[in-house]
Protein backbone atom coordinates (compact mmCIF):
# COMPACT_ATOMS: atom_id res chain seq x y z
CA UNK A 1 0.00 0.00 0.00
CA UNK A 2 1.13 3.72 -1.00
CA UNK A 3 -0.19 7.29 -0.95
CA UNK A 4 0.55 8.77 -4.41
CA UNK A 5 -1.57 11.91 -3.90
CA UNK A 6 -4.59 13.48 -2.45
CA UNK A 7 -6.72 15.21 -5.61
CA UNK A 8 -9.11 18.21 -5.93
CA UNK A 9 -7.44 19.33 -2.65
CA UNK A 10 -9.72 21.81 -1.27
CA UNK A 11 -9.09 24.45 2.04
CA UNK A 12 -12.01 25.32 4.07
CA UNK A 13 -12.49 28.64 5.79
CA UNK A 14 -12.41 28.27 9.40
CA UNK A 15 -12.37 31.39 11.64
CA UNK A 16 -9.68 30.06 14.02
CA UNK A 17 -6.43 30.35 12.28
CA UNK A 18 -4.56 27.90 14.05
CA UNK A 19 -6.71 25.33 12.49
CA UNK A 20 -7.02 24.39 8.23
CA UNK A 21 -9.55 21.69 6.98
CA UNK A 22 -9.26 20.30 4.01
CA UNK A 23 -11.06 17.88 1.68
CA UNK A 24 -9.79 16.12 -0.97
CA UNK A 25 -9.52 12.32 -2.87
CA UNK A 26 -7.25 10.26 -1.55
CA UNK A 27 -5.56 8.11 -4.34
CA UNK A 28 -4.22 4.72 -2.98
CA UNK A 29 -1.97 2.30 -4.77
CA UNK A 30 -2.56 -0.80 -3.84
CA UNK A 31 -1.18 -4.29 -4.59
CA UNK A 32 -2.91 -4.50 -8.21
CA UNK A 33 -4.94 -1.54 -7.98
CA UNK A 34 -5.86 1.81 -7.18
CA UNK A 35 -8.35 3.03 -4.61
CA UNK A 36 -9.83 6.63 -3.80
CA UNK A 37 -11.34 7.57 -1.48
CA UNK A 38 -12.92 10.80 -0.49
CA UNK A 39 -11.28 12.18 3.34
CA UNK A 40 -11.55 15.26 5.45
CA UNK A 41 -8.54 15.84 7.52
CA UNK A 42 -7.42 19.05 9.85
CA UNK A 43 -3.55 20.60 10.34
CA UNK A 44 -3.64 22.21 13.96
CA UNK A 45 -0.60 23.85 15.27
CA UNK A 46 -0.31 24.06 19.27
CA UNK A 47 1.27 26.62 21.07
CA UNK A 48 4.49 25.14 20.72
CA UNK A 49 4.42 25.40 16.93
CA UNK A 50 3.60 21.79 16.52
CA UNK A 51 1.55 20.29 13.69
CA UNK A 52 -1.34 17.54 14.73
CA UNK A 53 -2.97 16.12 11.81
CA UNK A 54 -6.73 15.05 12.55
CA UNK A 55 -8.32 12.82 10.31
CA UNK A 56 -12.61 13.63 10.25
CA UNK A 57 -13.66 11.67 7.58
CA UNK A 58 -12.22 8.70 5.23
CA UNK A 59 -14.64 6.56 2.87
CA UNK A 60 -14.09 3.14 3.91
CA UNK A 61 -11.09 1.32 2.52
CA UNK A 62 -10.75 -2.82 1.97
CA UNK A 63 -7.19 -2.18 4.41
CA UNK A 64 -6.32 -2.05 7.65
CA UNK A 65 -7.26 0.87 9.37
CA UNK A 66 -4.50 1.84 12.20
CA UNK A 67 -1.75 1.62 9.01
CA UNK A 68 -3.75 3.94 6.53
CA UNK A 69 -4.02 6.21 8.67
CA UNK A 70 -0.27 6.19 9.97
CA UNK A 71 0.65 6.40 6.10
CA UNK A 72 -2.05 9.11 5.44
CA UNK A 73 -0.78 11.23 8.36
CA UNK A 74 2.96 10.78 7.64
CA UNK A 75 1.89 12.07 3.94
CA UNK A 76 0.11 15.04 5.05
CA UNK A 77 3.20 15.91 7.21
CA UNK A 78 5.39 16.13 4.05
CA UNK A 79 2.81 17.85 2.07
CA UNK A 80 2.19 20.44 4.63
CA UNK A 81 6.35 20.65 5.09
CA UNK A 82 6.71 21.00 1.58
CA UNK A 83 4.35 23.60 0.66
CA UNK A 84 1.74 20.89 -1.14
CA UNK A 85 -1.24 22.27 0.90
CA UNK A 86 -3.40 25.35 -0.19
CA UNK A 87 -2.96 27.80 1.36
């Protein structure tokens, strides 16, 4: 399983601004083929200038759970750290 991209990536307006939402597609490679599936996720940075990534929403996806979202998370993180999100 691999994260090749999250699609029609899409910021929300929020009126806090130490939190962004986001919705996108989330295209999954799998083993011999690819998934997508539609998730809402949120970047919040604490007071020590800290990124937590919150995952809402996912469609439901034939893998296991606690290592999607470990992968999905650890892509965010680079995405945010590389200037991939909207801004």
């Amino acid at each position: 399983m691999k994260i090749t991209a999250i699609k029609d990536l899409v910021r929300k307006d929020v009126p806090i601004y130490y939190r962004r939402l986001f919705s996108g597609t989330l295209v999954i490679e799998m083993v011999n083929s690819t998934v997508e599936s539609r998730i809402d996720f949120t970047v919040e940075t604490s007071p020590m200038g800290q990124n937590e990534i919150i995952i809402n929403s996912m469609e439901q996806v034939d893998y296991p759970l606690l290592p999607l979202n470990k992968e999905v998370k650890k892509f965010i993180s680079l995405l945010d750290e590389t200037g991939g999100l909207p801004g």
